[in-house]
N, C-alpha and C. Protein backbone atom coordinates (compact mmCIF):
# COMPACT_ATOMS: atom_id res chain seq x y z
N UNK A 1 4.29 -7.20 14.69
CA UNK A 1 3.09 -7.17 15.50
C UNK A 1 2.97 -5.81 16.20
N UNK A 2 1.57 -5.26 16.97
CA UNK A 2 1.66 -4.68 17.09
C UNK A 2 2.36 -3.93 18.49
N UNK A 3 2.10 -3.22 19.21
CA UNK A 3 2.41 -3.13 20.43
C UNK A 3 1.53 -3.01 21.56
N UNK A 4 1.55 -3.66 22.62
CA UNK A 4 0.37 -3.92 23.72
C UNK A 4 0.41 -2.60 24.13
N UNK A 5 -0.50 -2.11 24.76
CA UNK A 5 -0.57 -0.54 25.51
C UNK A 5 0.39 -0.92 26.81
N UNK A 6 0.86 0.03 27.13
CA UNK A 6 1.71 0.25 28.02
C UNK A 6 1.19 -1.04 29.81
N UNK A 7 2.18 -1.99 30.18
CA UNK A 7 2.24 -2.54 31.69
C UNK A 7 0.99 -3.82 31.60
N UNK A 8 0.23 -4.02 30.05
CA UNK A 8 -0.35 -5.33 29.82
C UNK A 8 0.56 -6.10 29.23
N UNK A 9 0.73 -7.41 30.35
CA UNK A 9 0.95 -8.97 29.95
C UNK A 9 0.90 -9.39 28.38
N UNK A 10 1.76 -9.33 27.98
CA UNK A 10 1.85 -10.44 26.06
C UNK A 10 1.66 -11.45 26.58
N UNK A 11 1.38 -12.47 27.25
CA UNK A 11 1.43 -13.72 27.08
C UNK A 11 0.05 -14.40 27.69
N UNK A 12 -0.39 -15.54 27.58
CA UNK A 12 -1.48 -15.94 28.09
C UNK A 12 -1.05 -16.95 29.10
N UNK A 13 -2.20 -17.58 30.18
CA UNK A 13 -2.25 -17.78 30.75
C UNK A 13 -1.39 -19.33 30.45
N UNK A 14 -1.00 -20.50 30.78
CA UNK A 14 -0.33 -21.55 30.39
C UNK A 14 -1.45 -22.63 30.03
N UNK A 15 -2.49 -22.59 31.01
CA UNK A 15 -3.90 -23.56 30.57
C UNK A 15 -4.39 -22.77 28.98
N UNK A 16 -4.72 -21.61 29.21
CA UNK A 16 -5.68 -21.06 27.71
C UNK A 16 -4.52 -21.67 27.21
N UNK A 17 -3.15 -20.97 26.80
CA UNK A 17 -1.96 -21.46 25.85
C UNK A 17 -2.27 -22.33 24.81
N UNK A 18 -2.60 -23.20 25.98
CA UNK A 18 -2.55 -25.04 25.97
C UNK A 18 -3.84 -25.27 25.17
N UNK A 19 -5.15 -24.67 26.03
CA UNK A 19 -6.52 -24.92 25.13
C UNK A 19 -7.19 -24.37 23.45
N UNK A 20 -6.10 -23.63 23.64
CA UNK A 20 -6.45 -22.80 22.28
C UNK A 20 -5.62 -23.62 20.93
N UNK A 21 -6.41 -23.89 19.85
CA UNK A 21 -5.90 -24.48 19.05
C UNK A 21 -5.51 -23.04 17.84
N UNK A 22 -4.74 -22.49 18.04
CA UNK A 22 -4.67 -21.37 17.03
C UNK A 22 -3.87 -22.25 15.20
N UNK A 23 -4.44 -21.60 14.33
CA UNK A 23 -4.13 -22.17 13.10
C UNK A 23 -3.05 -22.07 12.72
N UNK A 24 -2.96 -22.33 11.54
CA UNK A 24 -1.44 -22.12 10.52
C UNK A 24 -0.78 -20.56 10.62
N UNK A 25 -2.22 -19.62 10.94
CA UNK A 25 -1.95 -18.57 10.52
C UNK A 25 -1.53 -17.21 12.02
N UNK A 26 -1.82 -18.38 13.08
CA UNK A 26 -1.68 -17.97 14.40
C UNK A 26 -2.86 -17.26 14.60
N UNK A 27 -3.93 -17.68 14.27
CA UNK A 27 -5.06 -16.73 14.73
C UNK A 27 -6.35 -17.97 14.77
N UNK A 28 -7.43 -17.73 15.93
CA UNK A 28 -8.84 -18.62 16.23
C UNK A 28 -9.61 -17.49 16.01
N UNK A 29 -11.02 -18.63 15.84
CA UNK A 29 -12.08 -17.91 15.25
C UNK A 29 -12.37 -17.55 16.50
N UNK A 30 -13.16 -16.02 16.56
CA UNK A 30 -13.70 -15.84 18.25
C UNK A 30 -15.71 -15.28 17.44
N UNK A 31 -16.11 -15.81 18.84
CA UNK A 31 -17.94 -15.11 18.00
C UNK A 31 -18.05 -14.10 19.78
N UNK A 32 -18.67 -13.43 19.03
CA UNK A 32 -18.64 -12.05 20.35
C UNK A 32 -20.37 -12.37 20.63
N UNK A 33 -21.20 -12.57 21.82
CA UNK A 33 -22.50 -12.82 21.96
C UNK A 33 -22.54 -12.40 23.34
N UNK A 34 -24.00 -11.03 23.41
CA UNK A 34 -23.89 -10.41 24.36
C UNK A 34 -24.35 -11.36 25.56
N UNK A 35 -23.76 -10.78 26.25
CA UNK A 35 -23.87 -12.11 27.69
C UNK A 35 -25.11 -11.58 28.30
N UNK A 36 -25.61 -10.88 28.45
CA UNK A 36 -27.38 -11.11 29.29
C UNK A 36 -28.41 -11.31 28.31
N UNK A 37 -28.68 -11.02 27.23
CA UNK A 37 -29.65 -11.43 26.21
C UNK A 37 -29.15 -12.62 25.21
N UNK A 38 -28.05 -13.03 25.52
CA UNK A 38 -27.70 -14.22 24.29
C UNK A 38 -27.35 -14.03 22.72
N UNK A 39 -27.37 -12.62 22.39
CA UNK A 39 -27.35 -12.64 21.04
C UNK A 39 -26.28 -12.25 20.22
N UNK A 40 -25.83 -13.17 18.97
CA UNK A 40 -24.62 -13.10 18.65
C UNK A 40 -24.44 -12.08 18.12
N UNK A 41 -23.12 -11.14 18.22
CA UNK A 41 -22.88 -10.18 17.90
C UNK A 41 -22.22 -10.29 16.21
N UNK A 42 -21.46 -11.12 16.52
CA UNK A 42 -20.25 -10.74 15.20
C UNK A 42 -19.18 -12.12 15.33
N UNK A 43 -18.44 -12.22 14.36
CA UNK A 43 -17.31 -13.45 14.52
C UNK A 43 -16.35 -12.78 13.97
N UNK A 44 -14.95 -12.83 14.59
CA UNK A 44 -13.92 -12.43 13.97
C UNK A 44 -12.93 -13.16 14.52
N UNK A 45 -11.69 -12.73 14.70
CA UNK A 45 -10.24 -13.23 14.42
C UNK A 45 -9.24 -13.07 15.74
N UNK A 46 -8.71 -13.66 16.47
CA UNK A 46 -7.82 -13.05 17.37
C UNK A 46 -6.34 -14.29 16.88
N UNK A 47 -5.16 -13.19 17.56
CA UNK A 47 -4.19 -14.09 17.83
C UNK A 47 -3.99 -14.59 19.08
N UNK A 48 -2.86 -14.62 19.39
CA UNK A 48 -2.09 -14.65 20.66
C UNK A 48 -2.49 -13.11 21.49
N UNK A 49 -1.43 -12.31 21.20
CA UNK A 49 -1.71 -10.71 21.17
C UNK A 49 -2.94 -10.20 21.38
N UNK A 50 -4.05 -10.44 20.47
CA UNK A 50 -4.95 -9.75 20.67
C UNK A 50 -5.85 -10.66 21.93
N UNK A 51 -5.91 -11.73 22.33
CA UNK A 51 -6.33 -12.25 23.38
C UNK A 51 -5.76 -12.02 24.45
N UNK A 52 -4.33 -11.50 24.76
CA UNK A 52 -3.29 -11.27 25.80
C UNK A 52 -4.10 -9.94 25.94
N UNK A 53 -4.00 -9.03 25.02
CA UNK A 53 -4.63 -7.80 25.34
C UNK A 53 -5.74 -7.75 25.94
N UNK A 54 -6.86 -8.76 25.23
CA UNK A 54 -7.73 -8.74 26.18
C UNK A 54 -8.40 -9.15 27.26
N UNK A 55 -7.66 -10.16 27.73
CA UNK A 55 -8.10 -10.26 29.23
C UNK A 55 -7.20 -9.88 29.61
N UNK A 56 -6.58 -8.96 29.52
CA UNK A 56 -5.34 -7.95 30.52
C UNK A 56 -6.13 -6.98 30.92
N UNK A 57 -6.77 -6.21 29.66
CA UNK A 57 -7.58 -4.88 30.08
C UNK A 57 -8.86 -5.51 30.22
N UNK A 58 -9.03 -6.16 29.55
CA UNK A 58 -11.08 -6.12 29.49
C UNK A 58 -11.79 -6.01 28.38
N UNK A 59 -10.84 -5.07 27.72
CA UNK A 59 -11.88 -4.65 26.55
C UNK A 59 -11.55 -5.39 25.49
N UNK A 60 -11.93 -5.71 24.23
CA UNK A 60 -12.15 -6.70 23.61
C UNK A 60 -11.16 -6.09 22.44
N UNK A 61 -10.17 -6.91 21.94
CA UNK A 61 -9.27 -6.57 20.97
C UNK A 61 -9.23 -7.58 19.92
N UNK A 62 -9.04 -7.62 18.79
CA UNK A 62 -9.11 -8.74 17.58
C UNK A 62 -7.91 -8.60 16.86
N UNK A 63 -7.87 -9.33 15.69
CA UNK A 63 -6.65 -9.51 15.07
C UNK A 63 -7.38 -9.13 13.91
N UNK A 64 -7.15 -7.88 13.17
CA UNK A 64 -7.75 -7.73 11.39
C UNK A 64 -6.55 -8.20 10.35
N UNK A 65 -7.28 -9.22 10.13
CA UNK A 65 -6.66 -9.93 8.72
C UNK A 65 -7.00 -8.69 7.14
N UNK A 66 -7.63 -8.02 7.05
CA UNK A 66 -7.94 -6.91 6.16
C UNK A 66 -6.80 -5.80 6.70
N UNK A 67 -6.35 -5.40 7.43
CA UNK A 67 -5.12 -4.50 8.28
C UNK A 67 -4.25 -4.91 8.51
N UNK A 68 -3.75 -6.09 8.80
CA UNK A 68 -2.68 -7.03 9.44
C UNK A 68 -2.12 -6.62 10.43
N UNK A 69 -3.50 -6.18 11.39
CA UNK A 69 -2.94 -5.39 12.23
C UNK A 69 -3.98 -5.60 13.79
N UNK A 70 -3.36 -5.48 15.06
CA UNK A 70 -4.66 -5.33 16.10
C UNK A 70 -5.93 -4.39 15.66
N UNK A 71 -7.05 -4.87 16.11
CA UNK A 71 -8.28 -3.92 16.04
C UNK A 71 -8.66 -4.12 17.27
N UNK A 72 -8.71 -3.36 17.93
CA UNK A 72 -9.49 -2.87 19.04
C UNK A 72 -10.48 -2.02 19.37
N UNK A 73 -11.90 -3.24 19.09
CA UNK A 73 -13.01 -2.95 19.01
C UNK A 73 -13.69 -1.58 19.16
N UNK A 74 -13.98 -0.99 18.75
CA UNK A 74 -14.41 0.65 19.04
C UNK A 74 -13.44 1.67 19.26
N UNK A 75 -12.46 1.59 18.81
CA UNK A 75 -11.40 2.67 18.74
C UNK A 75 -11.34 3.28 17.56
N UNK A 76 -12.67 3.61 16.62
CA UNK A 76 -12.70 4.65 15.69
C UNK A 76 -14.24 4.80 16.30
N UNK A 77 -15.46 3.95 16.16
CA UNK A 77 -16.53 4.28 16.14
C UNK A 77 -16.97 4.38 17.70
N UNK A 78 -16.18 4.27 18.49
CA UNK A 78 -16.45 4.06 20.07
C UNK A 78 -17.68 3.12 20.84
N UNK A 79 -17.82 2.23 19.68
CA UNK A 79 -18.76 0.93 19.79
C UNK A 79 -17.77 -0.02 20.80
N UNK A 80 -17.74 -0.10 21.91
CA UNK A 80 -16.90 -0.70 22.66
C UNK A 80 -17.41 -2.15 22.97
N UNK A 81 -16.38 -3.42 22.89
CA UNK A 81 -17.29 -4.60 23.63
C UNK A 81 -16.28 -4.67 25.14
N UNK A 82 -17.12 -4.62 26.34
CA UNK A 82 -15.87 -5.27 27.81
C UNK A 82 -16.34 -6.43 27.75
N UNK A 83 -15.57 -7.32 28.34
CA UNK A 83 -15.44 -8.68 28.37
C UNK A 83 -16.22 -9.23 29.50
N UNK A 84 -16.96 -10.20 29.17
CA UNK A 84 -17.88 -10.30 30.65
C UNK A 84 -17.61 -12.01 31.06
N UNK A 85 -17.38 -12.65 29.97
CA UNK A 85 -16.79 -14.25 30.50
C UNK A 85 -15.82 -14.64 28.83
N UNK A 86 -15.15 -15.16 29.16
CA UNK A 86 -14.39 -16.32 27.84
C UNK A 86 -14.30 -17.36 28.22
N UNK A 87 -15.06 -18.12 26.87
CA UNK A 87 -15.34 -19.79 27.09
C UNK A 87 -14.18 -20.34 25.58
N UNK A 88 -13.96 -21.03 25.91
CA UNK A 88 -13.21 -22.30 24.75
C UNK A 88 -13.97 -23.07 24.06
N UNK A 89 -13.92 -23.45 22.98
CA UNK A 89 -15.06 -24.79 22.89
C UNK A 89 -14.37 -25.91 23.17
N UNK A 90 -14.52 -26.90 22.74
CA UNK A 90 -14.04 -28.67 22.83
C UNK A 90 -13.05 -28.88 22.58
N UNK A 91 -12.90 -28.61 21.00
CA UNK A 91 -11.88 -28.55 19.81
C UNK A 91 -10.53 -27.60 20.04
N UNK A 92 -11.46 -26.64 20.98
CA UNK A 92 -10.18 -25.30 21.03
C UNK A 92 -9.76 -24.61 20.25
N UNK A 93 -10.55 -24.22 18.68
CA UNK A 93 -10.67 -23.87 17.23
C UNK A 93 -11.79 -22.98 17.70
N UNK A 94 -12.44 -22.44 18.57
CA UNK A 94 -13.51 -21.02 18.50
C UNK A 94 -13.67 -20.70 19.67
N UNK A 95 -13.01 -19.47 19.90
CA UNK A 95 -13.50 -19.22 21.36
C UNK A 95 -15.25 -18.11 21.48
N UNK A 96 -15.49 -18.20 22.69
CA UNK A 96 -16.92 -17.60 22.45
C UNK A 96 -16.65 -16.46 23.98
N UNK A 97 -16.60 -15.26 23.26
CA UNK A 97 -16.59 -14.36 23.95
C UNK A 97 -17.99 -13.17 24.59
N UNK A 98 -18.17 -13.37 25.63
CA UNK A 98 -19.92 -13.02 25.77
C UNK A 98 -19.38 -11.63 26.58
N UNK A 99 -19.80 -10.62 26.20
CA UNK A 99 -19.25 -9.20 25.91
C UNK A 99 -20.31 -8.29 26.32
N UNK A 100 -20.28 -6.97 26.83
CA UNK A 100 -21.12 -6.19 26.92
C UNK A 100 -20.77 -5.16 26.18
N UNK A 101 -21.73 -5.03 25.01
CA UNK A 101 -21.76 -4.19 23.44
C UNK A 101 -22.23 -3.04 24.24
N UNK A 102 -21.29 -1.87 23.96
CA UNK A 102 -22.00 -0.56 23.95
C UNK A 102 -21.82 0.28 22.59
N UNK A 103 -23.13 0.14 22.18
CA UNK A 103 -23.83 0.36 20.80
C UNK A 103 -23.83 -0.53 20.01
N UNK A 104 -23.52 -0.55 18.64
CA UNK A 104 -24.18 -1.61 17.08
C UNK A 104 -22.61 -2.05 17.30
N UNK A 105 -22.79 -3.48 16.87
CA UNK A 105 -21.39 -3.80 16.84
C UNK A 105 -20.55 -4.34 14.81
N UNK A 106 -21.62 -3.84 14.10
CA UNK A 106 -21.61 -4.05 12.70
C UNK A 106 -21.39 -2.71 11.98
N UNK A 107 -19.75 -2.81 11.32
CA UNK A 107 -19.69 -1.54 10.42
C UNK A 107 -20.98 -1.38 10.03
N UNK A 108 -22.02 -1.92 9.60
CA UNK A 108 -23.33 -1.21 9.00
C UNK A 108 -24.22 -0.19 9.75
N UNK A 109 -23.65 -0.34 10.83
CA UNK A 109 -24.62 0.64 11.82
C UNK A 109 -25.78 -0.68 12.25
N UNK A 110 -25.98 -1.63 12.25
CA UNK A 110 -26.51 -2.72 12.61
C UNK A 110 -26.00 -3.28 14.34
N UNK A 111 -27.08 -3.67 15.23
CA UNK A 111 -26.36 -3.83 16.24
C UNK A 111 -25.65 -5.17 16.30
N UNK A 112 -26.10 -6.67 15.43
CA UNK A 112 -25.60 -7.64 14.81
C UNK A 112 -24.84 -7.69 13.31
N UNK A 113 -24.05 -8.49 13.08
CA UNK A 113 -23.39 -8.25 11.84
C UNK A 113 -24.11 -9.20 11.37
N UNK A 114 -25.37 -10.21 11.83
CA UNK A 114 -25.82 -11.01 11.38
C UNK A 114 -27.29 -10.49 11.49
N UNK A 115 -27.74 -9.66 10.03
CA UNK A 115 -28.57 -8.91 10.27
C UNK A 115 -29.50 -9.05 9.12
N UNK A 116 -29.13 -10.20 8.11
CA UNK A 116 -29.75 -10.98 7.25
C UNK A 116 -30.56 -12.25 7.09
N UNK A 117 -31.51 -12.41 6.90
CA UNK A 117 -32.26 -14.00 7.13
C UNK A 117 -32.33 -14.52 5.59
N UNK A 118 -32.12 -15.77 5.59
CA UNK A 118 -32.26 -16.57 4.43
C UNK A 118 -34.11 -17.15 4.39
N UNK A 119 -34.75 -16.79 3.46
CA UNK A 119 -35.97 -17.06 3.40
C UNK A 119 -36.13 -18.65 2.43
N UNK A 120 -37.43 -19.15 2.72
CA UNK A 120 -37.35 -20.43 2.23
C UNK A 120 -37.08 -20.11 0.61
N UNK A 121 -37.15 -19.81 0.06
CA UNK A 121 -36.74 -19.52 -1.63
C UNK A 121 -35.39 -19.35 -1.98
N UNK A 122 -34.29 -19.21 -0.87
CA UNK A 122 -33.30 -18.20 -0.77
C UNK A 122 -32.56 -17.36 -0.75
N UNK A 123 -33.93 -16.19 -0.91
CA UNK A 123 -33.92 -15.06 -0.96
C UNK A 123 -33.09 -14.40 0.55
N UNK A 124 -32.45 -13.28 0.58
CA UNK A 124 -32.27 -12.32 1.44
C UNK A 124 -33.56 -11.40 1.80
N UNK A 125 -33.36 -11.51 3.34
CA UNK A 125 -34.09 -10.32 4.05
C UNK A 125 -34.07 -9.53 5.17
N UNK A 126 -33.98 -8.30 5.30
CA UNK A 126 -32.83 -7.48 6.48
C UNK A 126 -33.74 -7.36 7.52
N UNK A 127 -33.41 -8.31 8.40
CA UNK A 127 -34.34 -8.90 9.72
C UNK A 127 -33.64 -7.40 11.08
N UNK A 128 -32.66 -6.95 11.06
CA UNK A 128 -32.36 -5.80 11.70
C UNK A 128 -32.38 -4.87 11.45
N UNK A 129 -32.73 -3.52 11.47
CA UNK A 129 -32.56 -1.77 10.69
C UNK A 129 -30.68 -1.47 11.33
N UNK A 130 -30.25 -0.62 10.50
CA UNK A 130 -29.13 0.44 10.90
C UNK A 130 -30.39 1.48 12.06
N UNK A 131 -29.02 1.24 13.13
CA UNK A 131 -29.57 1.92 13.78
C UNK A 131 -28.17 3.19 14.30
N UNK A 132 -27.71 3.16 13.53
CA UNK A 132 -26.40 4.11 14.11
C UNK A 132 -25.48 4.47 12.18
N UNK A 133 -26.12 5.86 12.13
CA UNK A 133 -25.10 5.85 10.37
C UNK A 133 -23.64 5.92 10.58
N UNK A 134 -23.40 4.47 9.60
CA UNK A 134 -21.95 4.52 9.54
C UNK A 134 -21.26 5.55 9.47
N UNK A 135 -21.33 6.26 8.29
CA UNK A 135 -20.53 7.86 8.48
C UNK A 135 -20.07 8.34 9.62
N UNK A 136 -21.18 8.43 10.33
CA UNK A 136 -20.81 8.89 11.42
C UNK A 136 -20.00 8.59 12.71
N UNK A 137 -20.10 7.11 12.81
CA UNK A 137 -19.18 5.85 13.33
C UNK A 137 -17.83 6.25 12.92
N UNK A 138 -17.66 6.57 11.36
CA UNK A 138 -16.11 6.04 11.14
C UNK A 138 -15.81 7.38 10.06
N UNK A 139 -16.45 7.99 10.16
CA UNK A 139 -15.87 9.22 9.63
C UNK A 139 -16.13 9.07 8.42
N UNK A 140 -16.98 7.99 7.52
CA UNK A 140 -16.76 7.73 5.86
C UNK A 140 -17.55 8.76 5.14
């Protein structure tokens, strides 16, 4: 695993611990949705670790199953999310993290990663523009 930045807490709180149903694979689904307008950002992955990290600092850290490694949100493209509340659901299988996005929070340069609509035919249609070129985000 990886290593926490220097004088943040590894461990979580003993209630979250307890509420979080993490899987086989030690990791819950988290959906990132900006907390004053409501709108979902993105869904991804945390463990243990990457949730310790982030309500230690604030800023929003994930678990990349494509890396096998921490991602911490905007540390190539400087698309940062801070943490503004964390909720649990019922089940304790998705947490819902309501975040304040500074900039697109979708490798596409999209400010949603959910930036596609299913039309009655079931066709695709790109209901958001890139508003930030990837390239330039991530160096590609």
């Amino acid at each position: 695993m990886s290593e926490l930045p220097q004088d943040l807490p590894q461990d979580l709180p003993q209630d979250l611990d307890e509420a979080v149903a993490f899987d086989d694979k030690g990791l819950v689904c988290a959906v990132a949705q900006q907390h004053d307008s409501g709108e979902v950002l993105m869904v991804a992955w945390m463990n243990r670790e990457a949730l310790a990290e982030t309500l230690a600092s604030g800023q929003v850290c994930y678990w990349s199953r494509s890396r096998g490694k921490l991602w911490r949100k905007g540390e190539t493209s400087g698309q940062t999310q801070k943490l503004v509340e964390l909720r649990v659901d019922c089940d304790g299988d998705t947490l819902l993290l309501r975040v304040d996005q500074k900039g697109v929070a979708c490798h596409t340069g999209r400010r949603s990663c959910f930036y596609r609509a299913v039309a009655a035919d079931g066709s695709l249609t790109e209901v958001l523009p890139v508003t930030a070129d990837p390239n330039e985000l991530y160096g590609a």
